[in-house]
C-alpha atoms as a PDB file:
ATOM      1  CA  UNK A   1    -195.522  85.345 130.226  1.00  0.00           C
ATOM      2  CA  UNK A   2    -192.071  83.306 130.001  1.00  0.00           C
ATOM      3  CA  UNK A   3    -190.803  80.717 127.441  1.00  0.00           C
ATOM      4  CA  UNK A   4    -192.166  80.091 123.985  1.00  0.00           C
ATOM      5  CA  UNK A   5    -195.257  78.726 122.480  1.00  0.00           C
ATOM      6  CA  UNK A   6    -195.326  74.941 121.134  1.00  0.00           C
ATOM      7  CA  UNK A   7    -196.523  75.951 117.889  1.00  0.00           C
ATOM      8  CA  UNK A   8    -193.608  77.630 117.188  1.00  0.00           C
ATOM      9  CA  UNK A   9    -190.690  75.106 118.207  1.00  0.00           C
ATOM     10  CA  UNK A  10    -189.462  73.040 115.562  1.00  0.00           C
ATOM     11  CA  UNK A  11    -190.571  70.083 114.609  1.00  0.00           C
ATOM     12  CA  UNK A  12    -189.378  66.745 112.838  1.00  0.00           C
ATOM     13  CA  UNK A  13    -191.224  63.718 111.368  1.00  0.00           C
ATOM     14  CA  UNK A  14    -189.965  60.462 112.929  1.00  0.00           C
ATOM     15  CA  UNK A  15    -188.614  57.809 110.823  1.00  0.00           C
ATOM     16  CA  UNK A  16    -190.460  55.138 112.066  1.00  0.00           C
ATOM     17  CA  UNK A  17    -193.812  55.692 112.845  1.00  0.00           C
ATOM     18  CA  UNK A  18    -194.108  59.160 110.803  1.00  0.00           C
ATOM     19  CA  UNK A  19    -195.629  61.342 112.834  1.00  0.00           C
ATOM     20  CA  UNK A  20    -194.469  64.707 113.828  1.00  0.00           C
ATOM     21  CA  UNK A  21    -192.683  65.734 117.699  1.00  0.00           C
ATOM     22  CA  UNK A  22    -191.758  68.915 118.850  1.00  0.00           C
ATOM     23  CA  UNK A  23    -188.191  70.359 120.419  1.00  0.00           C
ATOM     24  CA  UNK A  24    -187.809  68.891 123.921  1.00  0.00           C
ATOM     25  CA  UNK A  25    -185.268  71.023 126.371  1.00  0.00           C
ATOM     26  CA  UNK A  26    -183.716  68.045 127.483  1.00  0.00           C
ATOM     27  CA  UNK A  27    -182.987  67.455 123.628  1.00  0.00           C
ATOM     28  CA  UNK A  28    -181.587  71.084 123.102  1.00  0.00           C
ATOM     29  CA  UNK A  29    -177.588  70.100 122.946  1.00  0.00           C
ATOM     30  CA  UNK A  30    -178.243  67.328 120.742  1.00  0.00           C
ATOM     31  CA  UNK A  31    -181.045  68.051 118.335  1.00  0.00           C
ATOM     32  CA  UNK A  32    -179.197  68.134 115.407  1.00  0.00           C
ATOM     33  CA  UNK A  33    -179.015  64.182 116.608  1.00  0.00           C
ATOM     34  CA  UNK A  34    -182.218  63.210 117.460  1.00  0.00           C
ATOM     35  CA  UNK A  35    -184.308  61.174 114.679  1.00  0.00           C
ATOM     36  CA  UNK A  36    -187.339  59.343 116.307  1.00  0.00           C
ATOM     37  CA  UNK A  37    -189.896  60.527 118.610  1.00  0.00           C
ATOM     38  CA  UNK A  38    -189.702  57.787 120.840  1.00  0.00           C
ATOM     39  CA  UNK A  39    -187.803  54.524 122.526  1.00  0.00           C
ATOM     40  CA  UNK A  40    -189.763  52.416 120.950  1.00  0.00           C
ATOM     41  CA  UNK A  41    -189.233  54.291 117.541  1.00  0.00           C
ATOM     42  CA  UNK A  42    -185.708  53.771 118.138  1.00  0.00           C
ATOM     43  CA  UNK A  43    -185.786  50.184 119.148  1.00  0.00           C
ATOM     44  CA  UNK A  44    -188.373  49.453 116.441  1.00  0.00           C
ATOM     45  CA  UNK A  45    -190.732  47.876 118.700  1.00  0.00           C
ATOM     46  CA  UNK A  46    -194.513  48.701 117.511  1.00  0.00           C
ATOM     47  CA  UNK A  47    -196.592  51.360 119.842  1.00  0.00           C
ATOM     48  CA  UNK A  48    -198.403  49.967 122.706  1.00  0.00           C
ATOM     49  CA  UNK A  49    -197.217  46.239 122.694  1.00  0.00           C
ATOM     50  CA  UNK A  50    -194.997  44.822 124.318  1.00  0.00           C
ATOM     51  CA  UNK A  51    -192.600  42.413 121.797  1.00  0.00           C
ATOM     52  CA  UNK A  52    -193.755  38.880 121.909  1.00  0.00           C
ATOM     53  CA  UNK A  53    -197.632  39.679 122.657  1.00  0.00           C
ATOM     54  CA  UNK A  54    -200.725  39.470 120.617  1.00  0.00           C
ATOM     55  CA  UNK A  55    -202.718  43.077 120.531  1.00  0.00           C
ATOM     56  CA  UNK A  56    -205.562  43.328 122.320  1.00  0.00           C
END
């Protein structure tokens, strides 16, 4: 069996929303950068809306 097991990658707690996320590969040159889980965590935007639009 290759690679390594998701519970043991490290993890951070994003700013925004405050839940945990894993190590992504495509993140590996630039995790000591990284600070929310998401786009939308970045841009502020709330989860599953779209800006401008009542929730469901």
């Amino acid at each position: 069996m290759r690679g390594v097991r998701k519970a043991d990658l490290p993890t951070k707690t994003c700013p925004a929303c405050g839940r945990p996320f894993a190590w992504r590969k495509k993140w590996a040159r630039c995790w000591a950068e990284v600070r929310f889980c998401s786009d939308a965590c970045r841009k502020g935007t709330p989860r599953g809306r779209e800006p401008g639009r009542p929730g469901r």
